[in-house]
PDB file of N, CA and C in Angstrom:
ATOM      1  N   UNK A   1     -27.293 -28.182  17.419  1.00  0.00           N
ATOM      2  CA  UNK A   1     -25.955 -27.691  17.175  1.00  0.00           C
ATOM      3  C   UNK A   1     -25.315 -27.339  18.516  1.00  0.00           C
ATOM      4  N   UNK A   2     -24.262 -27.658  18.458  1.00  0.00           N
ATOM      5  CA  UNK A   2     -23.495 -27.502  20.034  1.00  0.00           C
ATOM      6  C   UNK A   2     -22.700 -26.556  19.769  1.00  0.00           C
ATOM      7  N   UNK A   3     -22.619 -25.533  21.231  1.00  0.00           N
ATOM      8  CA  UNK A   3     -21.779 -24.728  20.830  1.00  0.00           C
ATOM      9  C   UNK A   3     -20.296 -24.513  21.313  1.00  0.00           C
ATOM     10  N   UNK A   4     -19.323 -23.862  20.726  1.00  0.00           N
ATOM     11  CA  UNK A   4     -17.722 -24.349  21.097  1.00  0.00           C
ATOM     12  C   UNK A   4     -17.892 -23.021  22.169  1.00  0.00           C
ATOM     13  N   UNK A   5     -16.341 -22.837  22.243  1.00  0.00           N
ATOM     14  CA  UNK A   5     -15.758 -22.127  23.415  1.00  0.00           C
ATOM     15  C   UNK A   5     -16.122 -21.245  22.499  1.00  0.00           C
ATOM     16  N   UNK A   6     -15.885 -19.831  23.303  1.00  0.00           N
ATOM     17  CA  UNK A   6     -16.168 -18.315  22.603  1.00  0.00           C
ATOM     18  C   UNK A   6     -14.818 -18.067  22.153  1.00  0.00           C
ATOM     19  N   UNK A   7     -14.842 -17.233  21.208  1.00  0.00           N
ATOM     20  CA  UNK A   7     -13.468 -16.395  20.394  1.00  0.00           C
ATOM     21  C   UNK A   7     -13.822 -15.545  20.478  1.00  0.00           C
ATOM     22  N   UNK A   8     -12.592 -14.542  20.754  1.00  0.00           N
ATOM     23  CA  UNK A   8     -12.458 -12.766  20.598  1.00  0.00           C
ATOM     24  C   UNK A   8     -12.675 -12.126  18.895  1.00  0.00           C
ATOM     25  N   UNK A   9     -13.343 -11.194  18.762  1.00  0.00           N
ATOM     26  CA  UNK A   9     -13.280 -10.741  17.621  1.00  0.00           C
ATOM     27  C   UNK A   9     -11.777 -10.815  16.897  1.00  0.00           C
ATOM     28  N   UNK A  10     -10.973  -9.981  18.086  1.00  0.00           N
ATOM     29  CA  UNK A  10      -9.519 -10.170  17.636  1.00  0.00           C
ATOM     30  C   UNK A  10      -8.919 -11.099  16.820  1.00  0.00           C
ATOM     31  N   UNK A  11      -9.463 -12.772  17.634  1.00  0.00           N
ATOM     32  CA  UNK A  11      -8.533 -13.573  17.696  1.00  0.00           C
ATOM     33  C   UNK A  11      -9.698 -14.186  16.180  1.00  0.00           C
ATOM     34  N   UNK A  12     -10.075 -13.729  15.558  1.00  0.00           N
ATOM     35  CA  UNK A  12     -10.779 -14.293  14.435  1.00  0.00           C
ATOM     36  C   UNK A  12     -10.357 -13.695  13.398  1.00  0.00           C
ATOM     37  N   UNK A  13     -10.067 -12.308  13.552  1.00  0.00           N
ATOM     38  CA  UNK A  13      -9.400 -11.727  12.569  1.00  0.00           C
ATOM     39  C   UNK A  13      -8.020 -11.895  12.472  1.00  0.00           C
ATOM     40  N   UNK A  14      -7.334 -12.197  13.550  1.00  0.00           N
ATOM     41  CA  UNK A  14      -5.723 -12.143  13.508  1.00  0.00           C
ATOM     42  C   UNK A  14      -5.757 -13.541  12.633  1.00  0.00           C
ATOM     43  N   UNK A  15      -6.618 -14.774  13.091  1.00  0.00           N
ATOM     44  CA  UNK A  15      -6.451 -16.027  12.407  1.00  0.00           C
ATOM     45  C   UNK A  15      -6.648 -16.025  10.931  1.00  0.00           C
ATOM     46  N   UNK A  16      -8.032 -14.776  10.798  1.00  0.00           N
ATOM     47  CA  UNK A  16      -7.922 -14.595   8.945  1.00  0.00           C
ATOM     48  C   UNK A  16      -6.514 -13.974   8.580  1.00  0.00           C
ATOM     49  N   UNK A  17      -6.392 -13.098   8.934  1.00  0.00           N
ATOM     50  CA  UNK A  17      -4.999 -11.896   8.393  1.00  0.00           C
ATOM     51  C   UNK A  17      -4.351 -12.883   8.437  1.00  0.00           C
ATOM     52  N   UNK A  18      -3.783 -13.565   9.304  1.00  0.00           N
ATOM     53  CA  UNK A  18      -2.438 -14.408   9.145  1.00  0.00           C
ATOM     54  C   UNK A  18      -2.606 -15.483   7.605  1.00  0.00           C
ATOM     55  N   UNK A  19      -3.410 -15.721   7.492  1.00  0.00           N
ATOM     56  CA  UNK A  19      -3.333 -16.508   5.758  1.00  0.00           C
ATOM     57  C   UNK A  19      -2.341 -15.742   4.999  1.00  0.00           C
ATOM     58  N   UNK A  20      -1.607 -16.152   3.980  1.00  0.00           N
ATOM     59  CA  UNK A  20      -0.874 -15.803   3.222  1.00  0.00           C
ATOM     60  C   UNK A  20      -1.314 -14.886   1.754  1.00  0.00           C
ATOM     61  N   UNK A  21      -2.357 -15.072   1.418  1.00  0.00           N
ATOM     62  CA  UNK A  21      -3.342 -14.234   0.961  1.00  0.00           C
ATOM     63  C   UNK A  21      -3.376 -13.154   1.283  1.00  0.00           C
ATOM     64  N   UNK A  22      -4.287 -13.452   2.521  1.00  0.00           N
ATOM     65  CA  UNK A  22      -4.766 -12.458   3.079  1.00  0.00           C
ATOM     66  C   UNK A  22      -3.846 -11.191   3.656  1.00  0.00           C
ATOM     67  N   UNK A  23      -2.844 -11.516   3.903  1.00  0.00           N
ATOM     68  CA  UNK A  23      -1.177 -10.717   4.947  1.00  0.00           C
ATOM     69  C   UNK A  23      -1.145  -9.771   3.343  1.00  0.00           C
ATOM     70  N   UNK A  24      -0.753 -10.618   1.940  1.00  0.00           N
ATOM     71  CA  UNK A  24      -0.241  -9.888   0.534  1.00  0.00           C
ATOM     72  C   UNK A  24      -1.207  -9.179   0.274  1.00  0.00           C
ATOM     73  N   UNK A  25      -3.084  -8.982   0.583  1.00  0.00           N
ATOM     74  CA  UNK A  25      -3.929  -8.223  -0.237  1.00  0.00           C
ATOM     75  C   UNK A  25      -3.603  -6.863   1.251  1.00  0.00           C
ATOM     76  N   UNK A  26      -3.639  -7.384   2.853  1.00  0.00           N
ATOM     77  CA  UNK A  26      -3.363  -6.269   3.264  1.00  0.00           C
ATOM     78  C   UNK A  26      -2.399  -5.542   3.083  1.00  0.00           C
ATOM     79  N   UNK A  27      -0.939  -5.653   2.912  1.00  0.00           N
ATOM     80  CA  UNK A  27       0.090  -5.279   2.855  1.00  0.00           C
ATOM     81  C   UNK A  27       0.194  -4.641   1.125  1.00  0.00           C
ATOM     82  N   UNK A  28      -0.778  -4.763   0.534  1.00  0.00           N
ATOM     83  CA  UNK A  28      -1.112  -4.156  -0.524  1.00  0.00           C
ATOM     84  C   UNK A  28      -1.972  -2.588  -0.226  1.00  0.00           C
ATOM     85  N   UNK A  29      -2.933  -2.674   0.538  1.00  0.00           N
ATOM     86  CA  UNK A  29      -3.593  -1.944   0.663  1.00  0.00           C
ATOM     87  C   UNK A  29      -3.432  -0.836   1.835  1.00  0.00           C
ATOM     88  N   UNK A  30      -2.000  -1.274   2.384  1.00  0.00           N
ATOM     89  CA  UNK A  30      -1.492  -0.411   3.130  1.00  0.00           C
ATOM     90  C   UNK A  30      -0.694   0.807   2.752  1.00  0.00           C
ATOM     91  N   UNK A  31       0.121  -0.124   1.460  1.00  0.00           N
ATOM     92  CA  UNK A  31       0.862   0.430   0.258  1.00  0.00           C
ATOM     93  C   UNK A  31       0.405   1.578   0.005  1.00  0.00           C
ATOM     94  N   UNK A  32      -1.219   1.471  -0.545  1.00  0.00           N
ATOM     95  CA  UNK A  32      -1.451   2.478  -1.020  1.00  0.00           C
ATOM     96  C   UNK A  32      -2.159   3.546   0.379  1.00  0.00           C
ATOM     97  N   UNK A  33      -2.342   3.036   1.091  1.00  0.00           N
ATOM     98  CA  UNK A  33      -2.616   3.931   2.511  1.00  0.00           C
ATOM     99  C   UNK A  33      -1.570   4.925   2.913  1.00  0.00           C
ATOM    100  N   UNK A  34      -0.156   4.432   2.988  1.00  0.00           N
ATOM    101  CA  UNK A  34       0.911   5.176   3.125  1.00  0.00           C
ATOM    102  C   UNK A  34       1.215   6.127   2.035  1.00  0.00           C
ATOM    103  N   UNK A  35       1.091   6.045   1.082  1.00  0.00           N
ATOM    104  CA  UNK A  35       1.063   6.902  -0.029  1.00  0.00           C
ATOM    105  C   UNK A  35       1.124   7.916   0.090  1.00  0.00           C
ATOM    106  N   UNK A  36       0.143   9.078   0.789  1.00  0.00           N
ATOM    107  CA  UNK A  36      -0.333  10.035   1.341  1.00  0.00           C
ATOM    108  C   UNK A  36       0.472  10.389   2.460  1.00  0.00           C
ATOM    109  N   UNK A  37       0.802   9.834   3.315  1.00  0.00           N
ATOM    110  CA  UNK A  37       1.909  10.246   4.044  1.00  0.00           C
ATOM    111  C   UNK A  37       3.107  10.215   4.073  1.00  0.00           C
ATOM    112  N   UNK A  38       3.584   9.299   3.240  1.00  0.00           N
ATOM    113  CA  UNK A  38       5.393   9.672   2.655  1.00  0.00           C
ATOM    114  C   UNK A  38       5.366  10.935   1.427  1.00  0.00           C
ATOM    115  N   UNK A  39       4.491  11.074   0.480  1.00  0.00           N
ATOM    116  CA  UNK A  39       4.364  11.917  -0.266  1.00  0.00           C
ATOM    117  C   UNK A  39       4.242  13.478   0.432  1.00  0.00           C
ATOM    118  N   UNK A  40       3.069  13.360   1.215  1.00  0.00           N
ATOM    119  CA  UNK A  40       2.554  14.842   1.537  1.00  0.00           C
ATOM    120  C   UNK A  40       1.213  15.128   0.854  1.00  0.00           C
ATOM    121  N   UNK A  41       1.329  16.295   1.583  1.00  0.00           N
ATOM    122  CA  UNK A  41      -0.260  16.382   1.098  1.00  0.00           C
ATOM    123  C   UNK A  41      -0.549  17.345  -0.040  1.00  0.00           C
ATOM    124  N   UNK A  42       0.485  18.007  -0.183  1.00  0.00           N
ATOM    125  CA  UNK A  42       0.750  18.656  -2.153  1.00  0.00           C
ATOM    126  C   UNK A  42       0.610  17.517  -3.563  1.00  0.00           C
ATOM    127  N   UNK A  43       1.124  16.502  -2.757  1.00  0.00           N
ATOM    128  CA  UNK A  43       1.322  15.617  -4.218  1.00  0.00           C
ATOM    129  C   UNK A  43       0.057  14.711  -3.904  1.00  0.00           C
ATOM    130  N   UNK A  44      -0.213  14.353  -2.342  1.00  0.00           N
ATOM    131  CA  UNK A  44      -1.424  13.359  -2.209  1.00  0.00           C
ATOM    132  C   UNK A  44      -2.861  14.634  -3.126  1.00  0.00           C
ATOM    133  N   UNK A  45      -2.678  15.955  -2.680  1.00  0.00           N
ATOM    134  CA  UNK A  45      -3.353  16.861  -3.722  1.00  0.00           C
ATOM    135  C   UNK A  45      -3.872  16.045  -5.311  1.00  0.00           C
ATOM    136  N   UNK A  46      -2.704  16.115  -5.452  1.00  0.00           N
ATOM    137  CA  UNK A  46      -3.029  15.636  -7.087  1.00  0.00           C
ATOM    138  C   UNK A  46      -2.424  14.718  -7.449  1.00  0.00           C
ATOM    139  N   UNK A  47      -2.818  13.911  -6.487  1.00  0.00           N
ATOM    140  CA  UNK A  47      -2.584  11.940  -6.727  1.00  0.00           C
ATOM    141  C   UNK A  47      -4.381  12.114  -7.253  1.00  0.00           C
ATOM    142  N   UNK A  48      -4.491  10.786  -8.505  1.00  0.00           N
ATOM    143  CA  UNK A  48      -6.195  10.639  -8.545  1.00  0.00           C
ATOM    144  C   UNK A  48      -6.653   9.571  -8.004  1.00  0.00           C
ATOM    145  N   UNK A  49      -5.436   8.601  -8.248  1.00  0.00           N
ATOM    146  CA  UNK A  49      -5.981   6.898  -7.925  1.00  0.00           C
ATOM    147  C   UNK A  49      -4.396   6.299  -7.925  1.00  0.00           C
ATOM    148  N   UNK A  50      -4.767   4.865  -6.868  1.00  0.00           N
ATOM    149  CA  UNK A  50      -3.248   4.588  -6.692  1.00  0.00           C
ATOM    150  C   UNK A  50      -4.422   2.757  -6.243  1.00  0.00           C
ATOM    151  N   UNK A  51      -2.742   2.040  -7.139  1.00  0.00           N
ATOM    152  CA  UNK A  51      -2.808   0.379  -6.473  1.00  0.00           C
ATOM    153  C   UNK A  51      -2.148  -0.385  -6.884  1.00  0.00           C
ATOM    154  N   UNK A  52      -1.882  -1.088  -6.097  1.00  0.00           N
ATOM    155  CA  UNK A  52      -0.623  -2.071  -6.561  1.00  0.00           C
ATOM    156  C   UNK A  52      -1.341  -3.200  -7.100  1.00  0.00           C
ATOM    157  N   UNK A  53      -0.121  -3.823  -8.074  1.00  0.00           N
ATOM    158  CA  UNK A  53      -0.858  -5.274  -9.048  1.00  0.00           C
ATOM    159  C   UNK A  53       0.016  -5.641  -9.881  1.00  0.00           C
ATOM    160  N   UNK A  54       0.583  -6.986  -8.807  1.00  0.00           N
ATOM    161  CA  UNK A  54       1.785  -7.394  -9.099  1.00  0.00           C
ATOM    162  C   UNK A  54       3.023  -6.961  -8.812  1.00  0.00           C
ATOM    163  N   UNK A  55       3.330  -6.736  -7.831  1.00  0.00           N
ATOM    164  CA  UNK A  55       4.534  -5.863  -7.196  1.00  0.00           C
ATOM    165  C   UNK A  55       4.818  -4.095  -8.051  1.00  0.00           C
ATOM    166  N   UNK A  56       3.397  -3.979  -8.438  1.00  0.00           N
ATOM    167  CA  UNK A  56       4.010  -2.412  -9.037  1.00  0.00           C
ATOM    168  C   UNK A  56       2.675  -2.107  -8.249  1.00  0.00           C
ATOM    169  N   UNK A  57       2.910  -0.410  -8.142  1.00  0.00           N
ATOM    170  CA  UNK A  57       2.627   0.328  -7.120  1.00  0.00           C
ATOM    171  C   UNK A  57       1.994   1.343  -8.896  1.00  0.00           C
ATOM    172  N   UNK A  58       1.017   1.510  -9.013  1.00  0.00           N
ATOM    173  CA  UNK A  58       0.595   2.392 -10.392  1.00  0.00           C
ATOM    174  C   UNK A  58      -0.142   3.838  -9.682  1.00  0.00           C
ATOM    175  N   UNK A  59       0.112   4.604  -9.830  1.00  0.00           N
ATOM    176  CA  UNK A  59       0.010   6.156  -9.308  1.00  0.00           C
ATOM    177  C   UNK A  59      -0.453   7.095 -10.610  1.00  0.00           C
ATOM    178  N   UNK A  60      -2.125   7.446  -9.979  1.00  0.00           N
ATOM    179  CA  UNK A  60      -2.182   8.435 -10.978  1.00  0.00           C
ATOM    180  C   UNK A  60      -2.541   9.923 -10.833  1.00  0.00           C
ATOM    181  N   UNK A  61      -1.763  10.634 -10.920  1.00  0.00           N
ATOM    182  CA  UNK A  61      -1.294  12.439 -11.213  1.00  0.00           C
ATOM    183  C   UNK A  61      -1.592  13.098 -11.983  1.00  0.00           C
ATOM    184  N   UNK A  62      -2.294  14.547 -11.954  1.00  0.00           N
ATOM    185  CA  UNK A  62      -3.293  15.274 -12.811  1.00  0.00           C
ATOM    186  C   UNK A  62      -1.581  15.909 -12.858  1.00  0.00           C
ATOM    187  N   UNK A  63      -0.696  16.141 -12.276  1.00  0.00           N
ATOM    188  CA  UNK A  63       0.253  17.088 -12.899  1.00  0.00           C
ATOM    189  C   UNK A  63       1.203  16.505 -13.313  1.00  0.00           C
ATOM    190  N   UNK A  64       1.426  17.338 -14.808  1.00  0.00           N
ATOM    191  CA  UNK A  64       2.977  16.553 -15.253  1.00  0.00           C
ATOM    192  C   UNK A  64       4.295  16.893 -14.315  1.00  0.00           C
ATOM    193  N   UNK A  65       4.245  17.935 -13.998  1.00  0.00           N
ATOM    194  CA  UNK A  65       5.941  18.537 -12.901  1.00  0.00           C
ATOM    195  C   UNK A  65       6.076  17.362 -12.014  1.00  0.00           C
ATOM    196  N   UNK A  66       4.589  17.467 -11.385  1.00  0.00           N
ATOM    197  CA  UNK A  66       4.757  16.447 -10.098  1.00  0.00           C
ATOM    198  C   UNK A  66       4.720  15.345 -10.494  1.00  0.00           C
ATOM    199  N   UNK A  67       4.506  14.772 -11.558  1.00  0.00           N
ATOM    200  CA  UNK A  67       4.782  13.267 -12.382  1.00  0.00           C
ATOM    201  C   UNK A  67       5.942  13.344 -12.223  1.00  0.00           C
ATOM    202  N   UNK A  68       6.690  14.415 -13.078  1.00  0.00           N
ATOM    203  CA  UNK A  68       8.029  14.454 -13.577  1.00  0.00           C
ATOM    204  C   UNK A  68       9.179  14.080 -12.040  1.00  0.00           C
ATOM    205  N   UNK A  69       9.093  14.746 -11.265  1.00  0.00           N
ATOM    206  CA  UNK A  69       9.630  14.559  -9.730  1.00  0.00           C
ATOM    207  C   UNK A  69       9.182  13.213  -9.225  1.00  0.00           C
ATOM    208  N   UNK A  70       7.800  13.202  -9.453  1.00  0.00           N
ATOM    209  CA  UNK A  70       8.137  12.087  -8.622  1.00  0.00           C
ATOM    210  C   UNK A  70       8.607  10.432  -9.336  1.00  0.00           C
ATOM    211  N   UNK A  71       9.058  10.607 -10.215  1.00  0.00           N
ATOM    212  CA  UNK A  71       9.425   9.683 -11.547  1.00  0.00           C
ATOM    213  C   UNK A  71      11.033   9.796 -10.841  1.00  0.00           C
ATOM    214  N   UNK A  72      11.376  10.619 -10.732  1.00  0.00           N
ATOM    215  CA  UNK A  72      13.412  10.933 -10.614  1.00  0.00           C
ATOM    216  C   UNK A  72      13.283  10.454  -9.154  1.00  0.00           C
ATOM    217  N   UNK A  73      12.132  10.390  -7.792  1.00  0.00           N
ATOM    218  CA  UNK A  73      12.606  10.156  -6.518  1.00  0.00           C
ATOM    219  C   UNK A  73      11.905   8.621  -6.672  1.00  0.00           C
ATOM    220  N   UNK A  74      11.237   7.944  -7.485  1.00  0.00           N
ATOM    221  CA  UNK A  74      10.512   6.828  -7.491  1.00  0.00           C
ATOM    222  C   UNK A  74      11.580   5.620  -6.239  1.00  0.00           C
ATOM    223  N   UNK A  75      12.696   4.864  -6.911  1.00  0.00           N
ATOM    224  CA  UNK A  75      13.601   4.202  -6.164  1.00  0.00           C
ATOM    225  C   UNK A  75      13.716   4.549  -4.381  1.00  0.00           C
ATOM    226  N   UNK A  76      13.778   5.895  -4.268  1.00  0.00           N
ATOM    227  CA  UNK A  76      13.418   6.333  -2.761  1.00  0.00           C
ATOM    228  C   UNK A  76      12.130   6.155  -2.144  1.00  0.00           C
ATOM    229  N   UNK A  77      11.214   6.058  -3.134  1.00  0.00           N
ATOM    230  CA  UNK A  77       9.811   5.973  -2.366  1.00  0.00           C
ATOM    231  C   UNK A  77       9.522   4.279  -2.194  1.00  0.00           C
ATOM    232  N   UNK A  78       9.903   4.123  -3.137  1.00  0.00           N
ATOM    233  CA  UNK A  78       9.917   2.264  -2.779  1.00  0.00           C
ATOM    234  C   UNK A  78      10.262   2.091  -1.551  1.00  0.00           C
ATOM    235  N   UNK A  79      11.400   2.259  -1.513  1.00  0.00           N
ATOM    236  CA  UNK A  79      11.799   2.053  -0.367  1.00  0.00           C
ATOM    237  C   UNK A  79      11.223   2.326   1.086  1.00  0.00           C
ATOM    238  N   UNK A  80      11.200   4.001   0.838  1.00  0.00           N
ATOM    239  CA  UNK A  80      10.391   4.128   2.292  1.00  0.00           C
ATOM    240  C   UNK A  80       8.877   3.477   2.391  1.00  0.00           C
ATOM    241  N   UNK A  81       7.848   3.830   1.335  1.00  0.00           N
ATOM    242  CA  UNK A  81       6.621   2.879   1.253  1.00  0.00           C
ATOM    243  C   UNK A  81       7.131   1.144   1.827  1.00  0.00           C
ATOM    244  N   UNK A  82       8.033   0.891   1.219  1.00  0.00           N
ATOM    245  CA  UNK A  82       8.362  -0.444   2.068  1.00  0.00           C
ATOM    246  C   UNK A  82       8.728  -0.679   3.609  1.00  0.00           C
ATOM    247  N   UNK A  83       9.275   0.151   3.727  1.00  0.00           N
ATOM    248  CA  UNK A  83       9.558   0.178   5.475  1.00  0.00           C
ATOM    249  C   UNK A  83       8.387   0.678   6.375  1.00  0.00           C
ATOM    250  N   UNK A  84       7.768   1.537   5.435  1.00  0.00           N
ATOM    251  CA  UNK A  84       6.347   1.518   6.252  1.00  0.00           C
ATOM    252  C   UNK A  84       5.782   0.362   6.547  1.00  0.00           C
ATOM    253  N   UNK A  85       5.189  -0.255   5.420  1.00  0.00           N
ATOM    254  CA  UNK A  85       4.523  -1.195   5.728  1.00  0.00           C
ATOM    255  C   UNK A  85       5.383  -2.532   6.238  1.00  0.00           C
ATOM    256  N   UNK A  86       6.781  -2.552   6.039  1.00  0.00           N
ATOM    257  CA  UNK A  86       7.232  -3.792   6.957  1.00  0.00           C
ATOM    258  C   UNK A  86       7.303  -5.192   5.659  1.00  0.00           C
ATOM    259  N   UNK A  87       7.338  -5.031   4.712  1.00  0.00           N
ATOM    260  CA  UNK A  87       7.757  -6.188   4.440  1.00  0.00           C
ATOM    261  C   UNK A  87       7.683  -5.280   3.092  1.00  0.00           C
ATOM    262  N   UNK A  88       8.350  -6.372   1.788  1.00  0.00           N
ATOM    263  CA  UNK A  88       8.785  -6.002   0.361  1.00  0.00           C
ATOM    264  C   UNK A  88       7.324  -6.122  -0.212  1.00  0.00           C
ATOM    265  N   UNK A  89       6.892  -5.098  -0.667  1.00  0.00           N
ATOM    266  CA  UNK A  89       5.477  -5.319  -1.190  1.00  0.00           C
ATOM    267  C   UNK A  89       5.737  -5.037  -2.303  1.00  0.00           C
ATOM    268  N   UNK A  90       6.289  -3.617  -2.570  1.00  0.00           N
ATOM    269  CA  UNK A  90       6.376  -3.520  -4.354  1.00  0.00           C
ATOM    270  C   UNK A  90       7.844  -3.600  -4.815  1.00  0.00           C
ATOM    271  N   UNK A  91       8.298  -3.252  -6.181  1.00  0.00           N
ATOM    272  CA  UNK A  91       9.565  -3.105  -7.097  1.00  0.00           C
ATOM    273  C   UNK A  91       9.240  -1.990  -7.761  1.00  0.00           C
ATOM    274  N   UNK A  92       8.317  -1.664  -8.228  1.00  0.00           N
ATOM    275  CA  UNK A  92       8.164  -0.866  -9.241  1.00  0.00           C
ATOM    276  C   UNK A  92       7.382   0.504  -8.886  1.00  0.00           C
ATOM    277  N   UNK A  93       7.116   1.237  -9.270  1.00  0.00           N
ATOM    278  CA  UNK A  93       6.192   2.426  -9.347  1.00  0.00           C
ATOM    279  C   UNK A  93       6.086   2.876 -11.108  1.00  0.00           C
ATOM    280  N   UNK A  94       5.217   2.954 -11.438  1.00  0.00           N
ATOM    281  CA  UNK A  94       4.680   3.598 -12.702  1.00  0.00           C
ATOM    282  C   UNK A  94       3.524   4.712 -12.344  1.00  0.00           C
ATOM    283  N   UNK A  95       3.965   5.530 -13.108  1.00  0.00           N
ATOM    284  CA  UNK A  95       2.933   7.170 -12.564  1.00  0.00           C
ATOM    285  C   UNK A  95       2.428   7.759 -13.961  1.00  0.00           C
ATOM    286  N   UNK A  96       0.887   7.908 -14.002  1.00  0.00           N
ATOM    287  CA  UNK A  96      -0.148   7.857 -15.160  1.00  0.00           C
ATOM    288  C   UNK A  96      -0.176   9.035 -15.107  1.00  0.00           C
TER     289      UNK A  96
END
């Protein structure tokens, strides 16, 4: 077996990430990374589980108040969750 030129770790991963796949499962999982920091850490408190599937963003909350709020600012959080991560990842939010 002969061997090629060497590659940077970098440059092996930038070549995976760049797949089109691969860019939508990260930019998914960033989604829910940011979560916690546009929210805060009261509501990341009593967030239980969060993931997107299919352009909805599903959020789940042991409290109803903080359901209830964050149901009326949902349209704002899209948004900023989107500018975090840099491209249109979700539409929706639904909160369990």
């Amino acid at each position: 077996m002969k061997r090629s030129e060497a590659e940077s770790i970098g440059d092996i991963l930038r070549t995976f990430i760049e797949t089109p796949d691969s860019r939508e499962q990260l930019n998914r999982q960033r989604v829910s990374y940011f979560w916690s920091r546009v929210v805060g850490p009261e509501v990341n408190r009593h967030t239980t589980r969060r993931y997107v599937e299919d352009r909805v963003l599903h959020v789940y909350i042991d409290s109803a108040a903080i359901k209830s709020e964050m149901a009326f600012a949902a349209n704002s959080l899209i948004k900023v969750l989107n500018n975090e991560v840099g491209a249109s990842v979700i539409d929706k939010i639904i909160f369990h």
